[in-house]
ModelCIF file with pLDDT and N, C-alpha, C, O atoms, coordinates in Angstrom:
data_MODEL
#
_entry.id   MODEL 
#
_entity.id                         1 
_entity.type                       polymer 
_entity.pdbx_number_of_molecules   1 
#
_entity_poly.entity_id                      1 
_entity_poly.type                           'polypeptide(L)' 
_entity_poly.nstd_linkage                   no 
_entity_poly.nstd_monomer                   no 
_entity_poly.pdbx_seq_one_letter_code       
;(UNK)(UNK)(UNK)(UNK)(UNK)(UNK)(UNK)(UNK)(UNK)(UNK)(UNK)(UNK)(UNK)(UNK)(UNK)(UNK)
(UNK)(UNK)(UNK)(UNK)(UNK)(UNK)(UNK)(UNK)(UNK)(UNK)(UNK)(UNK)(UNK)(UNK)(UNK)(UNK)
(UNK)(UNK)(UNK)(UNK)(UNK)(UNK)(UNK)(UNK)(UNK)(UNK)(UNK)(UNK)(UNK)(UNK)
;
_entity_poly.pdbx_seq_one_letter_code_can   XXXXXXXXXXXXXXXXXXXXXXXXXXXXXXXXXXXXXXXXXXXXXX 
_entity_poly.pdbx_strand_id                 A 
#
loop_
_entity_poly_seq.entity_id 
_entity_poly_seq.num 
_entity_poly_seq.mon_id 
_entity_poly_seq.hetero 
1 1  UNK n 
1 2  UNK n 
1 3  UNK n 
1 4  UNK n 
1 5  UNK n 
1 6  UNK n 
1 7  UNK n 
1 8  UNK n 
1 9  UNK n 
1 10 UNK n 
1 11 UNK n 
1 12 UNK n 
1 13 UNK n 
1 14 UNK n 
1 15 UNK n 
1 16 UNK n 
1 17 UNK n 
1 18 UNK n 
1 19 UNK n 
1 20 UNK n 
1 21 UNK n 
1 22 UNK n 
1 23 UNK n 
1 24 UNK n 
1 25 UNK n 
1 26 UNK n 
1 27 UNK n 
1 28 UNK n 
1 29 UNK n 
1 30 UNK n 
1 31 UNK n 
1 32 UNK n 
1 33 UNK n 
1 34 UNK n 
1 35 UNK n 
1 36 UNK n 
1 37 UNK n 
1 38 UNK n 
1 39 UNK n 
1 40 UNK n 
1 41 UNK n 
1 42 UNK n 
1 43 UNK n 
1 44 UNK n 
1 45 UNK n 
1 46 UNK n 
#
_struct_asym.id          A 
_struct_asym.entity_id   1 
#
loop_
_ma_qa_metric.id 
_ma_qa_metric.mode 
_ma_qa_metric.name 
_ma_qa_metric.software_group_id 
_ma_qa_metric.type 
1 global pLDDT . pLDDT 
2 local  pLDDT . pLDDT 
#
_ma_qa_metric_global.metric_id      1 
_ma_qa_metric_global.metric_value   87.91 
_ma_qa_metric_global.model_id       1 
_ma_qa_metric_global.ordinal_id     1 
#
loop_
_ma_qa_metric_local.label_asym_id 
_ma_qa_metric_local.label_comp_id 
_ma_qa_metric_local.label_seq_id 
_ma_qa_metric_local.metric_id 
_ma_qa_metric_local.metric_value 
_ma_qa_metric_local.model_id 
_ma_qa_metric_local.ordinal_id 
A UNK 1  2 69.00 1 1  
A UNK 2  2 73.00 1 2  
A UNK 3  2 76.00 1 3  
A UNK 4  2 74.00 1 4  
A UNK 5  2 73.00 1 5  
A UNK 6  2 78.00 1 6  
A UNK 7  2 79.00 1 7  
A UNK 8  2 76.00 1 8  
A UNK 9  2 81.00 1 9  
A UNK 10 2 85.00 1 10 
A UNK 11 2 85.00 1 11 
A UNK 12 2 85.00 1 12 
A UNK 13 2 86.00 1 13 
A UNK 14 2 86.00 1 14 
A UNK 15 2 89.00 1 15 
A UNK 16 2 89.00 1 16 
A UNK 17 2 87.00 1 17 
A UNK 18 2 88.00 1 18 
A UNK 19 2 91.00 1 19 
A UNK 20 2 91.00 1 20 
A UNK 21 2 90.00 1 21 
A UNK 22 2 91.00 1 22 
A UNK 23 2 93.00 1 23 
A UNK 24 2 90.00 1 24 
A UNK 25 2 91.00 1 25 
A UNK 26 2 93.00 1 26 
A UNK 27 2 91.00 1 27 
A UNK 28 2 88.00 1 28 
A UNK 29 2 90.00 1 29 
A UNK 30 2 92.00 1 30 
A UNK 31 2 89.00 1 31 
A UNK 32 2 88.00 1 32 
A UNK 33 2 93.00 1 33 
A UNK 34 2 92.00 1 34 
A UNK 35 2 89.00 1 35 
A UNK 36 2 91.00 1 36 
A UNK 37 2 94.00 1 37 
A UNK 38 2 93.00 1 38 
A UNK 39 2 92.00 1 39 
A UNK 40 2 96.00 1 40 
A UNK 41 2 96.00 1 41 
A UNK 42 2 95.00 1 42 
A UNK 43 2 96.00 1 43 
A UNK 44 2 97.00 1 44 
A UNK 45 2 97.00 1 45 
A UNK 46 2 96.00 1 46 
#
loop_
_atom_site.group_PDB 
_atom_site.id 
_atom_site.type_symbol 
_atom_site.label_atom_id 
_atom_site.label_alt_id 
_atom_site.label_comp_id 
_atom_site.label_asym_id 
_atom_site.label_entity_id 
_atom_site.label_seq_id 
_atom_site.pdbx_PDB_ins_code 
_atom_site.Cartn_x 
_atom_site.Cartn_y 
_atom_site.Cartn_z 
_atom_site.occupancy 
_atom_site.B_iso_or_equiv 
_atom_site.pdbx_formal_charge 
_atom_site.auth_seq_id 
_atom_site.auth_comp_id 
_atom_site.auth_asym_id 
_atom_site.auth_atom_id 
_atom_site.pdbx_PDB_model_num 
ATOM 1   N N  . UNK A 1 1  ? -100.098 -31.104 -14.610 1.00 69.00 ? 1  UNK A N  1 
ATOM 2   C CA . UNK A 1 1  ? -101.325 -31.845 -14.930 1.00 69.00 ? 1  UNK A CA 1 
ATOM 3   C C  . UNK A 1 1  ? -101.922 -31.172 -16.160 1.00 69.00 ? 1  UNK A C  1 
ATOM 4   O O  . UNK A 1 1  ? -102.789 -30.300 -16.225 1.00 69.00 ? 1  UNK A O  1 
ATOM 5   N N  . UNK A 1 2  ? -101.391 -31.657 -16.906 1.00 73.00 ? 2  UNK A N  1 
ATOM 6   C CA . UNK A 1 2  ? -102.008 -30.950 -18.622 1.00 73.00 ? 2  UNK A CA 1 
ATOM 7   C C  . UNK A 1 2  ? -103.469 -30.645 -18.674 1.00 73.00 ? 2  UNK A C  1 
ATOM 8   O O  . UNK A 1 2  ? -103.875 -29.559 -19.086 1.00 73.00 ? 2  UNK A O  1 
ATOM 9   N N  . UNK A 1 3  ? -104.382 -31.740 -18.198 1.00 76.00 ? 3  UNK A N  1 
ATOM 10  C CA . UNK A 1 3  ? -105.506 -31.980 -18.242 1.00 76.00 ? 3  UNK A CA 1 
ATOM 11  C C  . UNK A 1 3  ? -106.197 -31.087 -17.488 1.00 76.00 ? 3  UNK A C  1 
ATOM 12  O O  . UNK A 1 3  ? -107.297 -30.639 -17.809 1.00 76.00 ? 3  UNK A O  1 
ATOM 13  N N  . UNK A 1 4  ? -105.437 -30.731 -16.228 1.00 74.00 ? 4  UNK A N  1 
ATOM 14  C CA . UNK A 1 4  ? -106.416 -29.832 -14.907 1.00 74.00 ? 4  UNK A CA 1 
ATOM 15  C C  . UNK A 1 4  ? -106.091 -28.581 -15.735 1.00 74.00 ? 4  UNK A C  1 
ATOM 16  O O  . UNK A 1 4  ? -106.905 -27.689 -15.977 1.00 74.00 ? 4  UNK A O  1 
ATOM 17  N N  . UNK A 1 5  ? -104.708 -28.615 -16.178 1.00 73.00 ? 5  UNK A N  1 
ATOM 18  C CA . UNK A 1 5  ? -104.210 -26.954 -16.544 1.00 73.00 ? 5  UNK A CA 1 
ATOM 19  C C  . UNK A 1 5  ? -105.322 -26.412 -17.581 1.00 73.00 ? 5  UNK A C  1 
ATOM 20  O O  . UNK A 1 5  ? -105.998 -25.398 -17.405 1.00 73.00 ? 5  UNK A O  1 
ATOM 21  N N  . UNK A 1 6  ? -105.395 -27.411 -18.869 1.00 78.00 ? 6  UNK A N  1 
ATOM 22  C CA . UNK A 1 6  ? -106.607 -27.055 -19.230 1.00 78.00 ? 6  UNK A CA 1 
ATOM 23  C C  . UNK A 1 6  ? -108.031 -26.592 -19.077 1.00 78.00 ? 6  UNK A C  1 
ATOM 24  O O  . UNK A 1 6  ? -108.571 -25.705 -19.739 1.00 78.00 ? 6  UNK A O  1 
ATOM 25  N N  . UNK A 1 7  ? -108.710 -27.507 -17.857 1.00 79.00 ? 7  UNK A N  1 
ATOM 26  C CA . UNK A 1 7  ? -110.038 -26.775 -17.331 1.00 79.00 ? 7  UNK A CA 1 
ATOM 27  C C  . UNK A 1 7  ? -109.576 -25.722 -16.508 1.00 79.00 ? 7  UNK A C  1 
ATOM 28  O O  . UNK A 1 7  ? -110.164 -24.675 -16.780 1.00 79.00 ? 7  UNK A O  1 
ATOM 29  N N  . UNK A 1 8  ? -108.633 -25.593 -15.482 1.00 76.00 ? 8  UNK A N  1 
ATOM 30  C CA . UNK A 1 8  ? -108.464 -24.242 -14.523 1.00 76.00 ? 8  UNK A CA 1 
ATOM 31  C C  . UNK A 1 8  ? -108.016 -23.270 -15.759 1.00 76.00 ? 8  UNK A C  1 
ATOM 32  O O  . UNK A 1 8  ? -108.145 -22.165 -15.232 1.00 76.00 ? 8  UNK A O  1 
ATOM 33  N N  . UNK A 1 9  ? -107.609 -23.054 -16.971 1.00 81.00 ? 9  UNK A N  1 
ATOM 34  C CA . UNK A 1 9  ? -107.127 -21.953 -17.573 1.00 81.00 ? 9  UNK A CA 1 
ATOM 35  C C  . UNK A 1 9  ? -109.013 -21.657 -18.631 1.00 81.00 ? 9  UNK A C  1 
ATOM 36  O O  . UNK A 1 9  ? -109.333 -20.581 -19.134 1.00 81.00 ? 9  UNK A O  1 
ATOM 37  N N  . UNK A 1 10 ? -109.574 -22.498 -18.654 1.00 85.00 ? 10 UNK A N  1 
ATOM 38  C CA . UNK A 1 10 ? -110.686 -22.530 -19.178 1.00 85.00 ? 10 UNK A CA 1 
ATOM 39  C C  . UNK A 1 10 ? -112.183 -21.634 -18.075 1.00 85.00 ? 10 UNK A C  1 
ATOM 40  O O  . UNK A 1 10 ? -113.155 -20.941 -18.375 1.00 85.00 ? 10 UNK A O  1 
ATOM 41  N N  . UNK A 1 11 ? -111.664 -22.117 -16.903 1.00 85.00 ? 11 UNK A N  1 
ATOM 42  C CA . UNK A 1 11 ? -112.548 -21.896 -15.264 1.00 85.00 ? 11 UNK A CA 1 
ATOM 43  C C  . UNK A 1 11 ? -112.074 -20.517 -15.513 1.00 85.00 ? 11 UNK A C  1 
ATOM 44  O O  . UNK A 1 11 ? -112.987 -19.718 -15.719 1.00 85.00 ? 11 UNK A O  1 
ATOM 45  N N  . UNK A 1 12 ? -111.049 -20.111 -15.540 1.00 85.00 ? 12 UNK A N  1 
ATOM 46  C CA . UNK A 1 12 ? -110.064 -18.586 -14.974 1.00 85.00 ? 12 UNK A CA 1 
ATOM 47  C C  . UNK A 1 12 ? -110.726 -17.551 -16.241 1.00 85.00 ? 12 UNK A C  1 
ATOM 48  O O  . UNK A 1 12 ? -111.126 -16.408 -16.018 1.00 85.00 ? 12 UNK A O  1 
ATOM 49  N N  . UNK A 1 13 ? -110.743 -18.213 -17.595 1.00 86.00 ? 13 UNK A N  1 
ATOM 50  C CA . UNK A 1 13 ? -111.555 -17.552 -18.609 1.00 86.00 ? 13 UNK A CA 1 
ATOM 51  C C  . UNK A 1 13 ? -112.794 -17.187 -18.297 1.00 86.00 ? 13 UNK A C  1 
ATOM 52  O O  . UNK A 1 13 ? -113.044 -15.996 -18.482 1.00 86.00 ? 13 UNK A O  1 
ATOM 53  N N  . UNK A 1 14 ? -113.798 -17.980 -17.803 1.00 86.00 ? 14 UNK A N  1 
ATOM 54  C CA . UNK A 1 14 ? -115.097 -17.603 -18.096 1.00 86.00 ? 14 UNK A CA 1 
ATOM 55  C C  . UNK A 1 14 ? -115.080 -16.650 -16.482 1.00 86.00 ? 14 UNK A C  1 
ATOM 56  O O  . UNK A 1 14 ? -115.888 -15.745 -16.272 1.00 86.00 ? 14 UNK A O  1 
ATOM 57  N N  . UNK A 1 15 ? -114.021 -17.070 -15.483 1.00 89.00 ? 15 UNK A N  1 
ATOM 58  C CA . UNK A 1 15 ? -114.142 -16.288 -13.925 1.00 89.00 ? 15 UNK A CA 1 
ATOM 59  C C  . UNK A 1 15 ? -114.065 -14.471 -14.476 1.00 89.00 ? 15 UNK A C  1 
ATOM 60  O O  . UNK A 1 15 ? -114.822 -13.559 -14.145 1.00 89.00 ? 15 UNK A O  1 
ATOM 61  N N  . UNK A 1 16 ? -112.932 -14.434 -15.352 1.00 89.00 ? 16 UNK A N  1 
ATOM 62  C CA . UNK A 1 16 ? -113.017 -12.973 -15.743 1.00 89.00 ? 16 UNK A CA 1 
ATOM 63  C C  . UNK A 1 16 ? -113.948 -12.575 -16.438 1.00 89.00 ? 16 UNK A C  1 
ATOM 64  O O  . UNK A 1 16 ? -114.256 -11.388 -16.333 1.00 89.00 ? 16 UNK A O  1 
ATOM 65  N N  . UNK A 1 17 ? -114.636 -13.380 -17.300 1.00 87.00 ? 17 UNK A N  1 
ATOM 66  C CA . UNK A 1 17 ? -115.800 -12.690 -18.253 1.00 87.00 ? 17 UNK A CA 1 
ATOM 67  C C  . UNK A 1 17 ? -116.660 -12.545 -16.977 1.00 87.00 ? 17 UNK A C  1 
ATOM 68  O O  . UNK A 1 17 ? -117.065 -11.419 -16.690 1.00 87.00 ? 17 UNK A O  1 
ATOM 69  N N  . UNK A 1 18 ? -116.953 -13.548 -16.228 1.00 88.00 ? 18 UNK A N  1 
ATOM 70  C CA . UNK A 1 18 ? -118.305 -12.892 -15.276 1.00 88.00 ? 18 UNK A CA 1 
ATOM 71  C C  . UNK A 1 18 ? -118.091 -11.603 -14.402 1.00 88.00 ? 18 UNK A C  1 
ATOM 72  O O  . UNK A 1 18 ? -118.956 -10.821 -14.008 1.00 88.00 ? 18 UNK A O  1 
ATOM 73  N N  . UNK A 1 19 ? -116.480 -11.561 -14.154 1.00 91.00 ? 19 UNK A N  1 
ATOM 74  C CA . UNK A 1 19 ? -116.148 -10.459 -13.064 1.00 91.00 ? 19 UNK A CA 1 
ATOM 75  C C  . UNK A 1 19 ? -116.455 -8.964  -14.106 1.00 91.00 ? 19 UNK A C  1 
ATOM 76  O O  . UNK A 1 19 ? -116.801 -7.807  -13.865 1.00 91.00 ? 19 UNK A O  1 
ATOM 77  N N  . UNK A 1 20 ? -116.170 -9.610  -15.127 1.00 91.00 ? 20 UNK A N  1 
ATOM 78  C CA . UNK A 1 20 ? -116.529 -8.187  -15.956 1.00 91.00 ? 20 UNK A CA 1 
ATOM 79  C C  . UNK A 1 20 ? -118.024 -7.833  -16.179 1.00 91.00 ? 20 UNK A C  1 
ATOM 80  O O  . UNK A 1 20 ? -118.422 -6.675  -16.304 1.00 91.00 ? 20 UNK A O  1 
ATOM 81  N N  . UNK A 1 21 ? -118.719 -8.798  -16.212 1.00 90.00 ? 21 UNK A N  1 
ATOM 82  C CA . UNK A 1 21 ? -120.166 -8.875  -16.273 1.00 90.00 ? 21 UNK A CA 1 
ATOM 83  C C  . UNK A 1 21 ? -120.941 -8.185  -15.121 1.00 90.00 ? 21 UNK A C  1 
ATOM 84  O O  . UNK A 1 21 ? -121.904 -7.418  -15.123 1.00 90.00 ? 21 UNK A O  1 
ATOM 85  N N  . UNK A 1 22 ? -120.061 -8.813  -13.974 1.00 91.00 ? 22 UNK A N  1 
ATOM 86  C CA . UNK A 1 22 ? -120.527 -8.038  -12.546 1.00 91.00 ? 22 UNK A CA 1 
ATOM 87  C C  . UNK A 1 22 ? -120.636 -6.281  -12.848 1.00 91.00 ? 22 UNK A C  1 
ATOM 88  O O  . UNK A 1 22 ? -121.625 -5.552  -12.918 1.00 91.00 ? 22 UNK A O  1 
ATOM 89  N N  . UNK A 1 23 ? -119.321 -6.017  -12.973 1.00 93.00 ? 23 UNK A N  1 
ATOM 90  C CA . UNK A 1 23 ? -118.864 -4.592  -13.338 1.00 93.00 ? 23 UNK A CA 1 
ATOM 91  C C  . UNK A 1 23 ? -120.021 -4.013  -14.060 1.00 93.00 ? 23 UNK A C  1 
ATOM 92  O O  . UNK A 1 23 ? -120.688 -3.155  -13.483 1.00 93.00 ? 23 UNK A O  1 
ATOM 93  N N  . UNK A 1 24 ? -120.387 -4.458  -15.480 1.00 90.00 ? 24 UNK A N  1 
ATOM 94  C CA . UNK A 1 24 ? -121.668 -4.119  -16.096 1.00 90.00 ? 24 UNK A CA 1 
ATOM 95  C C  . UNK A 1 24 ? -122.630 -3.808  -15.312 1.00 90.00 ? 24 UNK A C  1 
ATOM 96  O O  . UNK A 1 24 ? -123.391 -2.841  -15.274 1.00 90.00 ? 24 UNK A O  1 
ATOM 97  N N  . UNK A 1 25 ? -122.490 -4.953  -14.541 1.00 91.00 ? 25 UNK A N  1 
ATOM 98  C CA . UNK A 1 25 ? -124.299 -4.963  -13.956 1.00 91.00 ? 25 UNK A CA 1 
ATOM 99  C C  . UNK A 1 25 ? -124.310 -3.443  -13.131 1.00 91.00 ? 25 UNK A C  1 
ATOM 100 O O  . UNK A 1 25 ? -125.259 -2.701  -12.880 1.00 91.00 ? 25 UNK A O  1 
ATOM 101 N N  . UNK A 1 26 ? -123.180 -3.338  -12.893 1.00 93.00 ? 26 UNK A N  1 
ATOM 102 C CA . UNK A 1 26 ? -123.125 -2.014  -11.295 1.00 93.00 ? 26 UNK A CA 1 
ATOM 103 C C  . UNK A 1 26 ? -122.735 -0.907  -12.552 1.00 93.00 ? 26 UNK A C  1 
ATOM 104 O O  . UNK A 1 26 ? -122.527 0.231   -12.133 1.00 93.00 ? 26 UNK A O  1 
ATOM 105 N N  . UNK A 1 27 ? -122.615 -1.083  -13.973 1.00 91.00 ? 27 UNK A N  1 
ATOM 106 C CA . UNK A 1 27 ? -122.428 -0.006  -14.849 1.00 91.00 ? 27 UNK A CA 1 
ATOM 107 C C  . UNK A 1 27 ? -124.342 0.624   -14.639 1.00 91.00 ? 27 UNK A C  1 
ATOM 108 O O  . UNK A 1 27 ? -124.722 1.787   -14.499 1.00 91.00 ? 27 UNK A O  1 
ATOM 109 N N  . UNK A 1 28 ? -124.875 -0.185  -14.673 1.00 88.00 ? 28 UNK A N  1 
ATOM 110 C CA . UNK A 1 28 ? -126.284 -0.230  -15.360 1.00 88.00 ? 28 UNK A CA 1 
ATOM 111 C C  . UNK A 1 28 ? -127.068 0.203   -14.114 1.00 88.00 ? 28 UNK A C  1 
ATOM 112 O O  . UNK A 1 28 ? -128.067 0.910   -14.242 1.00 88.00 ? 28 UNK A O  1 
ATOM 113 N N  . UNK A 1 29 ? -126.723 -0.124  -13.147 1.00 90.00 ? 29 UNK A N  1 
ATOM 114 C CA . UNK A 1 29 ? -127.589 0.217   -11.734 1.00 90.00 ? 29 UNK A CA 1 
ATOM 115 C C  . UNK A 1 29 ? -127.138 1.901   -11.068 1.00 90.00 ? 29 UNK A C  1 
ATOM 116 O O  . UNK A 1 29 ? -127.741 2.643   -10.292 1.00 90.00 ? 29 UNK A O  1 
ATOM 117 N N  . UNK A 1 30 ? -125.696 2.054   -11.851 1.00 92.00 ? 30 UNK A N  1 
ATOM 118 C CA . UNK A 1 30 ? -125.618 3.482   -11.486 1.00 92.00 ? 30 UNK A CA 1 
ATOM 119 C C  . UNK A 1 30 ? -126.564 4.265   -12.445 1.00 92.00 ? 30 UNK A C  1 
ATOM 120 O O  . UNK A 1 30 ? -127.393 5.132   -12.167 1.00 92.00 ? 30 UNK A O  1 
ATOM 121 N N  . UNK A 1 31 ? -126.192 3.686   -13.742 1.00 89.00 ? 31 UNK A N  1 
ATOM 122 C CA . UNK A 1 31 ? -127.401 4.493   -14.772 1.00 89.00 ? 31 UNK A CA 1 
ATOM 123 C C  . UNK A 1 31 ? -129.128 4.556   -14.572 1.00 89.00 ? 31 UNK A C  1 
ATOM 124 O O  . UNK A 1 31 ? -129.940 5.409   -14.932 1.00 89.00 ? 31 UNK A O  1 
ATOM 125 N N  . UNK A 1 32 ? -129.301 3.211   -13.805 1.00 88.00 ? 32 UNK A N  1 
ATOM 126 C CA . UNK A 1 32 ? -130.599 3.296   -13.577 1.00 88.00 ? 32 UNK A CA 1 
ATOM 127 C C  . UNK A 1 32 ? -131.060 4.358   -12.675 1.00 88.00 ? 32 UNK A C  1 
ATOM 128 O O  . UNK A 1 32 ? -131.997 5.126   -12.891 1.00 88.00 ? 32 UNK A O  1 
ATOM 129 N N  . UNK A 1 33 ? -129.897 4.297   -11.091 1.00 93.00 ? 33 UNK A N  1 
ATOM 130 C CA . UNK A 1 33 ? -130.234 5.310   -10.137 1.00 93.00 ? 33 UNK A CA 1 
ATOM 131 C C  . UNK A 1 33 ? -130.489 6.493   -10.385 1.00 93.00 ? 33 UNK A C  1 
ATOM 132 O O  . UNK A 1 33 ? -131.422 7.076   -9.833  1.00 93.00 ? 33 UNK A O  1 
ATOM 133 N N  . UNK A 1 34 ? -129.616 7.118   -11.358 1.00 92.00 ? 34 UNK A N  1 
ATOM 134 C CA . UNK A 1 34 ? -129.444 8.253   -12.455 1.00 92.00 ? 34 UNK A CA 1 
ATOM 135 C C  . UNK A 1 34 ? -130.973 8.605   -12.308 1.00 92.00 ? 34 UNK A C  1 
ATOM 136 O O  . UNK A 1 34 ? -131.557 9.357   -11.528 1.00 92.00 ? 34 UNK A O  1 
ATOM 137 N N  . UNK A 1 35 ? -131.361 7.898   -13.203 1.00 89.00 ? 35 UNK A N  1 
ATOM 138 C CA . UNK A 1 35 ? -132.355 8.108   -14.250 1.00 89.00 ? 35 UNK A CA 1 
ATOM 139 C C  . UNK A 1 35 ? -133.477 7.520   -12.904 1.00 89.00 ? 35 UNK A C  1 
ATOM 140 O O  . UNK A 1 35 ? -134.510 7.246   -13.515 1.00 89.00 ? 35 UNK A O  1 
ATOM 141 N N  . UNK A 1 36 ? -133.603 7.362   -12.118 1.00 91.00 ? 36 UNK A N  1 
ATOM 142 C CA . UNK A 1 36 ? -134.834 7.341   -10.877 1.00 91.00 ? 36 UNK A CA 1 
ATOM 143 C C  . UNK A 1 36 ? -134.657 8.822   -10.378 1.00 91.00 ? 36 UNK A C  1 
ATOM 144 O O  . UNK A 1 36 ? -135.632 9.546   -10.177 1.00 91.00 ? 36 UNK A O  1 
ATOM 145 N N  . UNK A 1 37 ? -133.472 9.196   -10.207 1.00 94.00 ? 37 UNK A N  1 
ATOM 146 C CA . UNK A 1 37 ? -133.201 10.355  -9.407  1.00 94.00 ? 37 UNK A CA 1 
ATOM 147 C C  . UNK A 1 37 ? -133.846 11.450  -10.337 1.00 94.00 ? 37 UNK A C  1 
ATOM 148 O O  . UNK A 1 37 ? -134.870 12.020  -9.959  1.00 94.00 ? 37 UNK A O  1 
ATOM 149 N N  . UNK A 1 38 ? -133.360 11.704  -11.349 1.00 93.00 ? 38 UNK A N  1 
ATOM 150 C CA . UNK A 1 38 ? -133.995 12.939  -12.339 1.00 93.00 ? 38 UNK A CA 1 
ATOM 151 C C  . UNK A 1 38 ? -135.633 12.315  -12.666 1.00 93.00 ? 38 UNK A C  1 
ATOM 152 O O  . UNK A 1 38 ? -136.573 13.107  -12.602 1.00 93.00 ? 38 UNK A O  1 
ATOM 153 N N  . UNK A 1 39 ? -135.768 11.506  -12.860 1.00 92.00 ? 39 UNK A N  1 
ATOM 154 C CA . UNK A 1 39 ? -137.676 11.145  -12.837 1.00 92.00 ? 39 UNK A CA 1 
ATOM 155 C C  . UNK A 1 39 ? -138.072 11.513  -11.814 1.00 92.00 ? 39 UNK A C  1 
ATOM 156 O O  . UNK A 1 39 ? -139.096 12.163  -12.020 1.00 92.00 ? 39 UNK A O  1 
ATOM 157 N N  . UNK A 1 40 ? -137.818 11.464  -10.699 1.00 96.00 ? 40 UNK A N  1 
ATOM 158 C CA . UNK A 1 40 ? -138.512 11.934  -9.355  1.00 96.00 ? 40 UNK A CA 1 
ATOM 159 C C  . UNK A 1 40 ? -138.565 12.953  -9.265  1.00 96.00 ? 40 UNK A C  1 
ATOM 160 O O  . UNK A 1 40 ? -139.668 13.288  -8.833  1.00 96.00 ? 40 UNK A O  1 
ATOM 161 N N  . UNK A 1 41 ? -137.449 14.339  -9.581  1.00 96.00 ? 41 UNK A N  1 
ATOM 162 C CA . UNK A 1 41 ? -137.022 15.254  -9.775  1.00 96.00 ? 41 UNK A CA 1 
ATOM 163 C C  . UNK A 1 41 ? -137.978 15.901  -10.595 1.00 96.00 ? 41 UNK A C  1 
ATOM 164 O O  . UNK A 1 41 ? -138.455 17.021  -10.413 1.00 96.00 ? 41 UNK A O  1 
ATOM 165 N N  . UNK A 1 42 ? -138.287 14.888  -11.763 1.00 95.00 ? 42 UNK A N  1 
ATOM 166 C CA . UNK A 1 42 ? -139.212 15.731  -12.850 1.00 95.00 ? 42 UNK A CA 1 
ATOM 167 C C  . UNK A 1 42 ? -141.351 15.601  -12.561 1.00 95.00 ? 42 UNK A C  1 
ATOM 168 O O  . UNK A 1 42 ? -142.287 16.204  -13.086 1.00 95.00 ? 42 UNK A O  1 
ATOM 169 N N  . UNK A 1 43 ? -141.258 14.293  -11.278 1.00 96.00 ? 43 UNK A N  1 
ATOM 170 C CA . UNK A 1 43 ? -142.297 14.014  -11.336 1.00 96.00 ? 43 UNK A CA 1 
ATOM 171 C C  . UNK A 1 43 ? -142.644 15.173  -10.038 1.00 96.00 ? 43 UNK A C  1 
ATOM 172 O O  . UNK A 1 43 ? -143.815 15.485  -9.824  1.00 96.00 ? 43 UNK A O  1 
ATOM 173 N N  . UNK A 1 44 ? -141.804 15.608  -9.427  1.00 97.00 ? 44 UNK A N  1 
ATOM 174 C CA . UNK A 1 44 ? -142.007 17.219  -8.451  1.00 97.00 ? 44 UNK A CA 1 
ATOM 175 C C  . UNK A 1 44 ? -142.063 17.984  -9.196  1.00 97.00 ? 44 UNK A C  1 
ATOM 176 O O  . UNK A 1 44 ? -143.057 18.704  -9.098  1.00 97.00 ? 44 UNK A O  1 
ATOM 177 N N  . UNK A 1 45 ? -141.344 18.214  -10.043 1.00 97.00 ? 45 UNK A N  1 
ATOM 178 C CA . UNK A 1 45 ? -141.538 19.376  -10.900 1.00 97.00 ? 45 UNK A CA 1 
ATOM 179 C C  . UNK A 1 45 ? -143.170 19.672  -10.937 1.00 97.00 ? 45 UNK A C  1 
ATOM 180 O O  . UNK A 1 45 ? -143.863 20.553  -10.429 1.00 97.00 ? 45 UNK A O  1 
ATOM 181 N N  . UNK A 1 46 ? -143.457 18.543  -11.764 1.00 96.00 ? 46 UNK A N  1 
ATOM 182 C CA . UNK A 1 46 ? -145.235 18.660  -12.334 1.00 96.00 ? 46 UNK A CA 1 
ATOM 183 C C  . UNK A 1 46 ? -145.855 18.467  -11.237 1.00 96.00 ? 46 UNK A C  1 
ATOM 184 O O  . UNK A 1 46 ? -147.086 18.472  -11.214 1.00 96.00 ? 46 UNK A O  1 
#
């Protein structure tokens, strides 16, 4: 089906950009935790 092959190879494109996007997001939430953990850290300090 030329036509389906086209949108499912088009669907399968944008499925990996979001799965990679996901990945980001959990890049950014470890960095955030990071950076809550040493602020708290620094807001005991003072």
């Amino acid at each position: 089906d030329a036509a389906g092959l086209s949108v499912a190879t088009s669907l399968g494109a944008k499925a990996r950009v979001f799965n990679q996007g996901v990945r980001n997001i959990n890049d950014g939430i470890s960095a955030l935790n990071i950076a809550d953990a040493s602020l708290e850290s620094l807001s005991n300090i003072l």
